[in-house]
PDB file of N, CA and C in Angstrom:
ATOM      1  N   UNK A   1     110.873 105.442  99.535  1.00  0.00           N
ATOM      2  CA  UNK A   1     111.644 104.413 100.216  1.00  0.00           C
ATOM      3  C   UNK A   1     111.030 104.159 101.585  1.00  0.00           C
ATOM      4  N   UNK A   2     110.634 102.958 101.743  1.00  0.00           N
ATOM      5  CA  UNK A   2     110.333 102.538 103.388  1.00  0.00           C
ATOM      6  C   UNK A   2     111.576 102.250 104.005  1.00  0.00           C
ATOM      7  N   UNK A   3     110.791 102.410 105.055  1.00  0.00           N
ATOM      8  CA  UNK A   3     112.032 102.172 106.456  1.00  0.00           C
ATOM      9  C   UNK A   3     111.692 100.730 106.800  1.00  0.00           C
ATOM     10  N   UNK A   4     112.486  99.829 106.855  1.00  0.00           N
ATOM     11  CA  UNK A   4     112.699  98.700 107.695  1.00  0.00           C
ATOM     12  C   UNK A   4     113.400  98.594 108.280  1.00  0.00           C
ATOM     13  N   UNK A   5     113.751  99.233 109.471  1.00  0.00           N
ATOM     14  CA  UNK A   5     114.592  99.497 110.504  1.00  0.00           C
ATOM     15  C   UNK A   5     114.348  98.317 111.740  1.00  0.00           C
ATOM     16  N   UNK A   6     112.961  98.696 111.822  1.00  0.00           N
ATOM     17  CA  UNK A   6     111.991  97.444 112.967  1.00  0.00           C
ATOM     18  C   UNK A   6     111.829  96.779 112.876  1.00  0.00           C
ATOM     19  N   UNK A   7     111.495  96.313 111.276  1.00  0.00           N
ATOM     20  CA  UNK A   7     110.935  95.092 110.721  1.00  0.00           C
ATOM     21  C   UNK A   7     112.342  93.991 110.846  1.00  0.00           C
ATOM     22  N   UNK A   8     113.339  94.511 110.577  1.00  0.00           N
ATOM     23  CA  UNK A   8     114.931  94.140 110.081  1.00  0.00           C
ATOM     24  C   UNK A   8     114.969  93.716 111.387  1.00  0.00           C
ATOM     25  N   UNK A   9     114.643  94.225 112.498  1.00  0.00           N
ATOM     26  CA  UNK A   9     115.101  93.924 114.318  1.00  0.00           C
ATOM     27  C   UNK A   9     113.944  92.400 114.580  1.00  0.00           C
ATOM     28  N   UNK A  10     113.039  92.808 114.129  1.00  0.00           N
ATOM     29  CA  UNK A  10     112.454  91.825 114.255  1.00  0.00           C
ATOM     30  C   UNK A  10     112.246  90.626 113.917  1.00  0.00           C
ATOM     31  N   UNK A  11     112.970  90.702 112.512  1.00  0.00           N
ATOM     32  CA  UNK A  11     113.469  89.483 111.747  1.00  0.00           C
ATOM     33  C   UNK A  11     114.678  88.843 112.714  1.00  0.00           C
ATOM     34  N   UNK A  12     115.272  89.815 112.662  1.00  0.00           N
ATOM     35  CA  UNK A  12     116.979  89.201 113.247  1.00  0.00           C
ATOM     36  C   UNK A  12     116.840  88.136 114.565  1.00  0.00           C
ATOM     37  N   UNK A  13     116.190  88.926 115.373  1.00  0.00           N
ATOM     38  CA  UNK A  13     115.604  88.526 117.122  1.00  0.00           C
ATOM     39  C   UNK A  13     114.340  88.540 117.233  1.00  0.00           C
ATOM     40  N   UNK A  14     113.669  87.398 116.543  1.00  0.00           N
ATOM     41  CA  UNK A  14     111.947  87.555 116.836  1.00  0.00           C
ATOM     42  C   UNK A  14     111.505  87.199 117.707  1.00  0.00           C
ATOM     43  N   UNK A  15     112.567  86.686 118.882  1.00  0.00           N
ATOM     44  CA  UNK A  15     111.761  86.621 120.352  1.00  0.00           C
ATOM     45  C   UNK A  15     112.422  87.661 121.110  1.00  0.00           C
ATOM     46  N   UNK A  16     112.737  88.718 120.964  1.00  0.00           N
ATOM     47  CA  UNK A  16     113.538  89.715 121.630  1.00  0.00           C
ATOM     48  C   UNK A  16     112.417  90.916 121.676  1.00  0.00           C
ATOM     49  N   UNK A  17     112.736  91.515 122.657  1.00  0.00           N
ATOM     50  CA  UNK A  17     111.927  92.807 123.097  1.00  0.00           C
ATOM     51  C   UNK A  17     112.854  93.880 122.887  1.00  0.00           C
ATOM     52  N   UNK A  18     112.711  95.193 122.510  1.00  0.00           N
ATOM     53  CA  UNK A  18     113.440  96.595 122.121  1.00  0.00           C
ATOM     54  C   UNK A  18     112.438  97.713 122.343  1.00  0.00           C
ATOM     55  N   UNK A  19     113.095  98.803 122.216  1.00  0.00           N
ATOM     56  CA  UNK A  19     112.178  99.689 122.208  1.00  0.00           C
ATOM     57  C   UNK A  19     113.219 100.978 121.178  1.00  0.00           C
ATOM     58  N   UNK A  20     112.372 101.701 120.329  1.00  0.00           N
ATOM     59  CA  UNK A  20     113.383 102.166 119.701  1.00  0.00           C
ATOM     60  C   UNK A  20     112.740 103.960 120.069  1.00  0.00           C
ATOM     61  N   UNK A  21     113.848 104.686 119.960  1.00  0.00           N
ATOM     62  CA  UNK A  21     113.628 106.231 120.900  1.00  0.00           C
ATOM     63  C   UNK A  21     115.116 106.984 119.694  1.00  0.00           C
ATOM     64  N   UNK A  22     114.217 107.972 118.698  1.00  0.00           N
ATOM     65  CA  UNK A  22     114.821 108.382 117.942  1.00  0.00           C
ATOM     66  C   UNK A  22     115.748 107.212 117.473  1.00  0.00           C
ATOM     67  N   UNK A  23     117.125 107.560 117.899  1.00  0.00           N
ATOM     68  CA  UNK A  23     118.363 106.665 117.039  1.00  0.00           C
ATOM     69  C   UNK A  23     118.603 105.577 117.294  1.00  0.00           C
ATOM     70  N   UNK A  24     117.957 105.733 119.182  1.00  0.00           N
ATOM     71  CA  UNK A  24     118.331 104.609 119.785  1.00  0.00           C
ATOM     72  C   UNK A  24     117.723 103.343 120.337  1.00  0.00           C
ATOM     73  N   UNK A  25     118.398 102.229 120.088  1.00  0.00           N
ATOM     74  CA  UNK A  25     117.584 101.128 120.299  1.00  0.00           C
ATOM     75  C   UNK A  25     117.862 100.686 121.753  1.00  0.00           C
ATOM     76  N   UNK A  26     116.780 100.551 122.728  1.00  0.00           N
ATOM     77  CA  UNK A  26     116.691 100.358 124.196  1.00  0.00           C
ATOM     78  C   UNK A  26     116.656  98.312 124.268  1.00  0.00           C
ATOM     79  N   UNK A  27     117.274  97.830 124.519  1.00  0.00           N
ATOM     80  CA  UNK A  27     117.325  96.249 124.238  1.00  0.00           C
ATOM     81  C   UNK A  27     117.009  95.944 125.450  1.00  0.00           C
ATOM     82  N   UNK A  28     115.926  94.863 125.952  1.00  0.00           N
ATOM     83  CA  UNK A  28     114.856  94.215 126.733  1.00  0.00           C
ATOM     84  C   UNK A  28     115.012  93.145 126.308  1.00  0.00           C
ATOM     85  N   UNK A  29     116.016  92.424 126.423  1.00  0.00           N
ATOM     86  CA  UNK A  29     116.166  90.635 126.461  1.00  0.00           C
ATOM     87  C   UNK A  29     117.735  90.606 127.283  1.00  0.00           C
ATOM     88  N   UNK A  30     117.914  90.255 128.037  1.00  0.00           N
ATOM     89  CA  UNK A  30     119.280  89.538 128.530  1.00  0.00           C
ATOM     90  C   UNK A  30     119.615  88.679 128.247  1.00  0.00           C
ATOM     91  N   UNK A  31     118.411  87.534 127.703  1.00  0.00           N
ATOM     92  CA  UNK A  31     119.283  86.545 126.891  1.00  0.00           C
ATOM     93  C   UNK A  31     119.517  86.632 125.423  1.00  0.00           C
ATOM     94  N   UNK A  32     119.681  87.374 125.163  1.00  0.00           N
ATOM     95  CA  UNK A  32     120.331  87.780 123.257  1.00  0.00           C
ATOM     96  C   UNK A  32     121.117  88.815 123.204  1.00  0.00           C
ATOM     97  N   UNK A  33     121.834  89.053 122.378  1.00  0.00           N
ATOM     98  CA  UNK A  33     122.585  89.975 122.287  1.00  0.00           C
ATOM     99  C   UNK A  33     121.994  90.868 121.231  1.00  0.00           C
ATOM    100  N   UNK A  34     121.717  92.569 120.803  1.00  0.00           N
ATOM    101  CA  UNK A  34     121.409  92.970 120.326  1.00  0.00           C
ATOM    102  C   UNK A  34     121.898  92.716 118.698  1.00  0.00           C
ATOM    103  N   UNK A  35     121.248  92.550 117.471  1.00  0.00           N
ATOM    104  CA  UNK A  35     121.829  92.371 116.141  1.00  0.00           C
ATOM    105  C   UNK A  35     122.664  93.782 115.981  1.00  0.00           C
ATOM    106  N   UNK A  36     123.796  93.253 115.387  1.00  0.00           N
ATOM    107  CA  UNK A  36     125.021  94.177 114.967  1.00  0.00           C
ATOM    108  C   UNK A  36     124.372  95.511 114.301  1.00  0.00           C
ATOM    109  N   UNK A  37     124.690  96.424 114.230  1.00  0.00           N
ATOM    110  CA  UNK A  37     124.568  97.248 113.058  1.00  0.00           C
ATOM    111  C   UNK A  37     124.598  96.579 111.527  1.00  0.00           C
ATOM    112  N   UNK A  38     125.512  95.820 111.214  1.00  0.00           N
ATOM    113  CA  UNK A  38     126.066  95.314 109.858  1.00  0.00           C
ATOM    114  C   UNK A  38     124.554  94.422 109.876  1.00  0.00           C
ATOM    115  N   UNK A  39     124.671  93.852 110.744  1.00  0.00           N
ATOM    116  CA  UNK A  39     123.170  92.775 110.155  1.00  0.00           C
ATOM    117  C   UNK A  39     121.895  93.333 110.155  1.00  0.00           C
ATOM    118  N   UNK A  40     122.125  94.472 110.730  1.00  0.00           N
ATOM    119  CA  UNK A  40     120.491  95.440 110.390  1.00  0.00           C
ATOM    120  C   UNK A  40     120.386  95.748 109.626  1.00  0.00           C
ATOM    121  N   UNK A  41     121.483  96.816 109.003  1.00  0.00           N
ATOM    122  CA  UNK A  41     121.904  96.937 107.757  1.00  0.00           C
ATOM    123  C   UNK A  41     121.718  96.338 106.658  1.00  0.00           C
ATOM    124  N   UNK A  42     122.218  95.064 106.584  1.00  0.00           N
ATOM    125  CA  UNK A  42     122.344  94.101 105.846  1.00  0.00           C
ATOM    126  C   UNK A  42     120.724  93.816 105.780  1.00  0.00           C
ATOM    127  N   UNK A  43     119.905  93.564 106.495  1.00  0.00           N
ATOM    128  CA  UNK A  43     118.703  92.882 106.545  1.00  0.00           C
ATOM    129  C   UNK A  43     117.739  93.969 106.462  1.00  0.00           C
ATOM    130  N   UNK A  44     117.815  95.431 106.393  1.00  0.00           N
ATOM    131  CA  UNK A  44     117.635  96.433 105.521  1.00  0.00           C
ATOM    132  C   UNK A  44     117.060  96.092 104.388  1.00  0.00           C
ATOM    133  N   UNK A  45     118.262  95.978 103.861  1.00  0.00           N
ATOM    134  CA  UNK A  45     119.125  95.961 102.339  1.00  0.00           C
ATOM    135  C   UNK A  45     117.748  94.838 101.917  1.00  0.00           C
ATOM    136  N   UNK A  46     118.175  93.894 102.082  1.00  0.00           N
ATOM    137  CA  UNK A  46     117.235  92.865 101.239  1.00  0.00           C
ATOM    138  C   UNK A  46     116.034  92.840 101.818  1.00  0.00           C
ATOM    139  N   UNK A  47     115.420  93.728 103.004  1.00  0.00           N
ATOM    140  CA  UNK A  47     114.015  93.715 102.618  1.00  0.00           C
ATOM    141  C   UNK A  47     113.652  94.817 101.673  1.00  0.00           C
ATOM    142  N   UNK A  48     114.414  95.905 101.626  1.00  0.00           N
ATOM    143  CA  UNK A  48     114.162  97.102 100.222  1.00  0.00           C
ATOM    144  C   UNK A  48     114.275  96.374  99.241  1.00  0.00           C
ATOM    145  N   UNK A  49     115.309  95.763  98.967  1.00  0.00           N
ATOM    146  CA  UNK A  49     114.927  95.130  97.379  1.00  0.00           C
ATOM    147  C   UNK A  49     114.275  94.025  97.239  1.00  0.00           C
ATOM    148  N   UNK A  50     113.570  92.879  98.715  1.00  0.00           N
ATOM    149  CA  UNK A  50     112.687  92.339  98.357  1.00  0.00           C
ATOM    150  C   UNK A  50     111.295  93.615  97.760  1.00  0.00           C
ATOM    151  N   UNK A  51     111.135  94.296  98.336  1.00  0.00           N
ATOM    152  CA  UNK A  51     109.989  95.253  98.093  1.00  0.00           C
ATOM    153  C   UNK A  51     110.168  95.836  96.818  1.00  0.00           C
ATOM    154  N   UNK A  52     110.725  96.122  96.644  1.00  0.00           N
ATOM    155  CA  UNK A  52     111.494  97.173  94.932  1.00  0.00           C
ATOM    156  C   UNK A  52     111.133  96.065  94.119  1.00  0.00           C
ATOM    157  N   UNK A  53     111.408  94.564  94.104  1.00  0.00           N
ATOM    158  CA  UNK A  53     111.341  93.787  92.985  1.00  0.00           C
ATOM    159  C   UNK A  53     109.438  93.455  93.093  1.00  0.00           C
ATOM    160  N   UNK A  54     108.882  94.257  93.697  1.00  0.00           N
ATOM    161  CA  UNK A  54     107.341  93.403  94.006  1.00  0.00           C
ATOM    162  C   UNK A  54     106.512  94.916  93.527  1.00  0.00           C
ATOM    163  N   UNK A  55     107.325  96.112  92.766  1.00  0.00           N
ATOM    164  CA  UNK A  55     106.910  97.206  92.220  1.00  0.00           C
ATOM    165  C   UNK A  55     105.774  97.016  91.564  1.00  0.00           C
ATOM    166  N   UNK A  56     106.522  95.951  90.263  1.00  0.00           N
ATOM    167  CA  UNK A  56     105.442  95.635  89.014  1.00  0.00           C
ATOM    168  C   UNK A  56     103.778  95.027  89.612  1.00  0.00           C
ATOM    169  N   UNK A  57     103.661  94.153  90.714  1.00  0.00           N
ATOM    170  CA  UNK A  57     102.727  93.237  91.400  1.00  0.00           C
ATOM    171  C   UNK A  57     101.716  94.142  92.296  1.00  0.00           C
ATOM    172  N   UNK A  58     102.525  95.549  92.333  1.00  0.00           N
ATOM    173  CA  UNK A  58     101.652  96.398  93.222  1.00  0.00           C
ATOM    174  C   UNK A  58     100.754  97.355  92.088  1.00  0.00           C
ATOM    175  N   UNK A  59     102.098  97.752  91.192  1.00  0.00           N
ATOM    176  CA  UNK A  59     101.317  98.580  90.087  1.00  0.00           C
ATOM    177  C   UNK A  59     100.007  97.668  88.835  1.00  0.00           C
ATOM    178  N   UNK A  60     100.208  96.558  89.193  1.00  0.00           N
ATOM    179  CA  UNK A  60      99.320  95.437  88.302  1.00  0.00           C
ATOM    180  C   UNK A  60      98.110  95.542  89.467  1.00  0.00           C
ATOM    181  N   UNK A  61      98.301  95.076  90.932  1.00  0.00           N
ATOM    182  CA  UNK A  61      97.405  94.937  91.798  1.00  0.00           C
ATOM    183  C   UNK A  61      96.167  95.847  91.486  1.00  0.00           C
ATOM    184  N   UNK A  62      97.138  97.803  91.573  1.00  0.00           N
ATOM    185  CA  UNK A  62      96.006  98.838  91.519  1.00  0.00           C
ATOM    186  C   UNK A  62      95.153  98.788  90.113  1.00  0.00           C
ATOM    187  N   UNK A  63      95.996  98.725  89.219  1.00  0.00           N
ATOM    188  CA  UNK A  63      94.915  98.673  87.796  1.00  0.00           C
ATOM    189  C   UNK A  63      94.062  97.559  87.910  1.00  0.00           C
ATOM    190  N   UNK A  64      94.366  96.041  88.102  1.00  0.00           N
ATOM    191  CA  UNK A  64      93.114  95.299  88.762  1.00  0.00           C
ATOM    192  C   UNK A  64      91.889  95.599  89.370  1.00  0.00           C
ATOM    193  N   UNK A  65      92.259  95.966  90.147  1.00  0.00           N
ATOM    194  CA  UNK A  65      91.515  96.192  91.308  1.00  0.00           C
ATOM    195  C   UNK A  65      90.311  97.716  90.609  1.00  0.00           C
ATOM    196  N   UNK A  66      90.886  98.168  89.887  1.00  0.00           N
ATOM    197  CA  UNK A  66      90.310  99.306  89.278  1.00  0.00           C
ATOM    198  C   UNK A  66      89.334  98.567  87.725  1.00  0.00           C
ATOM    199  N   UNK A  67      89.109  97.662  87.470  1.00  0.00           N
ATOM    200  CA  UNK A  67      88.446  96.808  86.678  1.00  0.00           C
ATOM    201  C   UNK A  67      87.596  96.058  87.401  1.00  0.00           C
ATOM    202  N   UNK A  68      86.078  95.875  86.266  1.00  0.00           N
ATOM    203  CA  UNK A  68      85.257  95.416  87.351  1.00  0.00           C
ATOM    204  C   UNK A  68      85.221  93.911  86.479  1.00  0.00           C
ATOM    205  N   UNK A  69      86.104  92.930  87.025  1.00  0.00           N
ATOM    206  CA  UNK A  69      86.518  92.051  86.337  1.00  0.00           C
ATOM    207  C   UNK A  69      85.379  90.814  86.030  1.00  0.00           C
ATOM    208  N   UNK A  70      84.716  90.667  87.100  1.00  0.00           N
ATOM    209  CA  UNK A  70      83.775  89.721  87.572  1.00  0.00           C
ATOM    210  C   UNK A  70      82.421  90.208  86.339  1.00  0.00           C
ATOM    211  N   UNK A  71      81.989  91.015  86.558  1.00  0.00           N
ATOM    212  CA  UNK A  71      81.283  91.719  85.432  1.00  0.00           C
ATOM    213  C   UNK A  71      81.545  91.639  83.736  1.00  0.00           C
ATOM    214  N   UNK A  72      83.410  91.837  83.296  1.00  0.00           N
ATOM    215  CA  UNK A  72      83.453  91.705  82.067  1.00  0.00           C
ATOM    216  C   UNK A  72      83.452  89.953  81.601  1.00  0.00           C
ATOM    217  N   UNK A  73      84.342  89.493  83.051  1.00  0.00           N
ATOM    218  CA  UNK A  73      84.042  88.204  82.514  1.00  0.00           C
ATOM    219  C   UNK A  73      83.033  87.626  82.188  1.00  0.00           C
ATOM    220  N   UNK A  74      81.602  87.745  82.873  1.00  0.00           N
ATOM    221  CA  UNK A  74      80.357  87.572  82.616  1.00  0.00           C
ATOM    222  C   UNK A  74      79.752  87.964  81.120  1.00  0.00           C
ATOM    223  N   UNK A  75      80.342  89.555  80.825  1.00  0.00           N
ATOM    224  CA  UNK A  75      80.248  89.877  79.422  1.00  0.00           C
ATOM    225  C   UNK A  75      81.034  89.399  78.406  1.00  0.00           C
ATOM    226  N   UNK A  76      82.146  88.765  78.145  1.00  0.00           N
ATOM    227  CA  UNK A  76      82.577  88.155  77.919  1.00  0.00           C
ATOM    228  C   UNK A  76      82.099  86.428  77.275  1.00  0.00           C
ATOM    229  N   UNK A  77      81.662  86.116  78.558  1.00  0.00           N
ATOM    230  CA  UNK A  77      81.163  84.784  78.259  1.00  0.00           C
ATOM    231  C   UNK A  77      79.898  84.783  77.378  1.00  0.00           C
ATOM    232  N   UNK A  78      78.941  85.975  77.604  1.00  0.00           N
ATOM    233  CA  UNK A  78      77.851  86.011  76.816  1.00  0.00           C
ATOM    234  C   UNK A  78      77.661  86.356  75.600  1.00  0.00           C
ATOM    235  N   UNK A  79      78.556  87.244  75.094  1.00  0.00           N
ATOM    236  CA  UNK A  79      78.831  88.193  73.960  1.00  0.00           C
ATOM    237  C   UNK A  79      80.066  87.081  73.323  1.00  0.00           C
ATOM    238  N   UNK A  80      80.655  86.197  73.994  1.00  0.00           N
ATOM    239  CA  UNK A  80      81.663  86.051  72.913  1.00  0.00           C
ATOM    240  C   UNK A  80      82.747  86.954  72.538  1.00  0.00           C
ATOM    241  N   UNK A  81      83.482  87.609  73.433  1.00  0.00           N
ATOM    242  CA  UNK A  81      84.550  88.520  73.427  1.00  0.00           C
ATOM    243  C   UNK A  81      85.443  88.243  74.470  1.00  0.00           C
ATOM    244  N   UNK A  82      86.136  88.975  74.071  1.00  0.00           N
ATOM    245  CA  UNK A  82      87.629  88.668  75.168  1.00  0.00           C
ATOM    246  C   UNK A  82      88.227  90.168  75.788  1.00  0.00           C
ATOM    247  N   UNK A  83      87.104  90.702  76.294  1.00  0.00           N
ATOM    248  CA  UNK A  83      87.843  91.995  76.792  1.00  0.00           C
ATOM    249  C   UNK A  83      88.127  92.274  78.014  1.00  0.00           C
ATOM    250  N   UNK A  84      87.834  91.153  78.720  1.00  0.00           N
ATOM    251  CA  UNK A  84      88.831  90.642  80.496  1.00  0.00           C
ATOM    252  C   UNK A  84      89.853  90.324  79.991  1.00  0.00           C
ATOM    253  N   UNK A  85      89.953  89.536  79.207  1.00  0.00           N
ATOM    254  CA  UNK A  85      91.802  88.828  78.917  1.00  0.00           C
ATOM    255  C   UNK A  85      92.246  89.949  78.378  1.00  0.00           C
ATOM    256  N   UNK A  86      92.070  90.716  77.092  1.00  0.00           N
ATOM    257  CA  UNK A  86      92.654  92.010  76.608  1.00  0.00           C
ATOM    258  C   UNK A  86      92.929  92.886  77.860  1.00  0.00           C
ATOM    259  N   UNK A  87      92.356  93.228  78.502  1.00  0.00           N
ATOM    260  CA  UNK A  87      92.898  94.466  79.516  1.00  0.00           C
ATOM    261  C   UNK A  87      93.560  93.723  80.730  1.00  0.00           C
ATOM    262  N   UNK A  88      93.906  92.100  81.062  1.00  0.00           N
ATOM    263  CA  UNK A  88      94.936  91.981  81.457  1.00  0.00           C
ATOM    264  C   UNK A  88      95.849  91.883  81.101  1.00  0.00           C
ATOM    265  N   UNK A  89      96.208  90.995  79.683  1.00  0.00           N
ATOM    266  CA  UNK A  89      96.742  91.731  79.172  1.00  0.00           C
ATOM    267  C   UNK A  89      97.661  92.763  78.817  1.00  0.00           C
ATOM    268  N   UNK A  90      96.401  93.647  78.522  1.00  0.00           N
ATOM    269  CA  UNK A  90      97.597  94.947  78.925  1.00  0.00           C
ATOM    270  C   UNK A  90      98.149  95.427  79.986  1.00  0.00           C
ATOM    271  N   UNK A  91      97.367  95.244  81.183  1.00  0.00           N
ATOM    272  CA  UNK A  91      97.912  95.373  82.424  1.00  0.00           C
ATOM    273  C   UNK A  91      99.321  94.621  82.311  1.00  0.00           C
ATOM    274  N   UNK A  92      99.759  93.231  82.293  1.00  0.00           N
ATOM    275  CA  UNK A  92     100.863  92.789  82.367  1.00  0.00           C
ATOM    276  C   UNK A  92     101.766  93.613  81.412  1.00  0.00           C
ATOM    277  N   UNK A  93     101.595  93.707  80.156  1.00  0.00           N
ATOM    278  CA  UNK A  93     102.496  94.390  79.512  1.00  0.00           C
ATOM    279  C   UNK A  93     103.125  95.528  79.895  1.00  0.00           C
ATOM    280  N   UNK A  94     101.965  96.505  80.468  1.00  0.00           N
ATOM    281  CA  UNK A  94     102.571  98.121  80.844  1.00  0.00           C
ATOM    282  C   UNK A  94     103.317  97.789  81.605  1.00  0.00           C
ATOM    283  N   UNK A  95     103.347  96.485  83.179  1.00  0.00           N
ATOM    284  CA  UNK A  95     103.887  95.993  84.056  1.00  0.00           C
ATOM    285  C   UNK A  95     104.259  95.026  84.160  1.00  0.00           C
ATOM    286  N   UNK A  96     105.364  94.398  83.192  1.00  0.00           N
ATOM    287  CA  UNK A  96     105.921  93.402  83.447  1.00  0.00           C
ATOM    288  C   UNK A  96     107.220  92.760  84.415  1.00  0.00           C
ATOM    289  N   UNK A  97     107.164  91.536  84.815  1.00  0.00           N
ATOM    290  CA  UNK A  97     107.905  91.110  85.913  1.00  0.00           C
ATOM    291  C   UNK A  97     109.244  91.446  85.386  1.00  0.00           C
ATOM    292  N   UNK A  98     110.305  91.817  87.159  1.00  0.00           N
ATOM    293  CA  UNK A  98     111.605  92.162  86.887  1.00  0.00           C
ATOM    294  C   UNK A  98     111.601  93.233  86.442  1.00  0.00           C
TER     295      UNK A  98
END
């Protein structure tokens, strides 16, 4: 689990200055009022499950990235085979969206 504690502050008040010291948040703007607890909270919340729903896109990313794709496609085109599309493929399947 990541922390978006900062990220969440920074969303809320992105022209606001803070400084955060263990628990506590030191607030450096006089003109804003610090975001509630509930809306940090809250804005927490949906950046974890923006991230949680982007699982499958990370675990697809690494197996990508671990294929030397540029290469099979080339073999592929010459040979008359399809074994870039097959191993994406399967990549999507092991990791499918949602």
């Amino acid at each position: 689990m990541r922390d978006y504690f900062c990220e969440a502050i920074k969303i809320l008040r992105p022209t606001s200055a803070f400084g955060l010291f263990g628990d506590k948040i030191k607030w450096n703007d006089p003109d804003n009022d610090p975001p509630t607890q509930a809306e940090i909270d809250a804005e927490v919340q949906r950046l974890q499950e923006e991230h949680d729903s982007q699982e499958y896109a990370r675990n697809r990313k690494a197996e990508y990235d671990a294929l030397n794709q540029l290469e099979m496609q080339f073999d592929d085109k010459e040979d008359g085979t399809t074994t870039w599309e097959d191993a994406i493929k399967a990549i999507k399947a092991k990791y499918p969206k949602g």
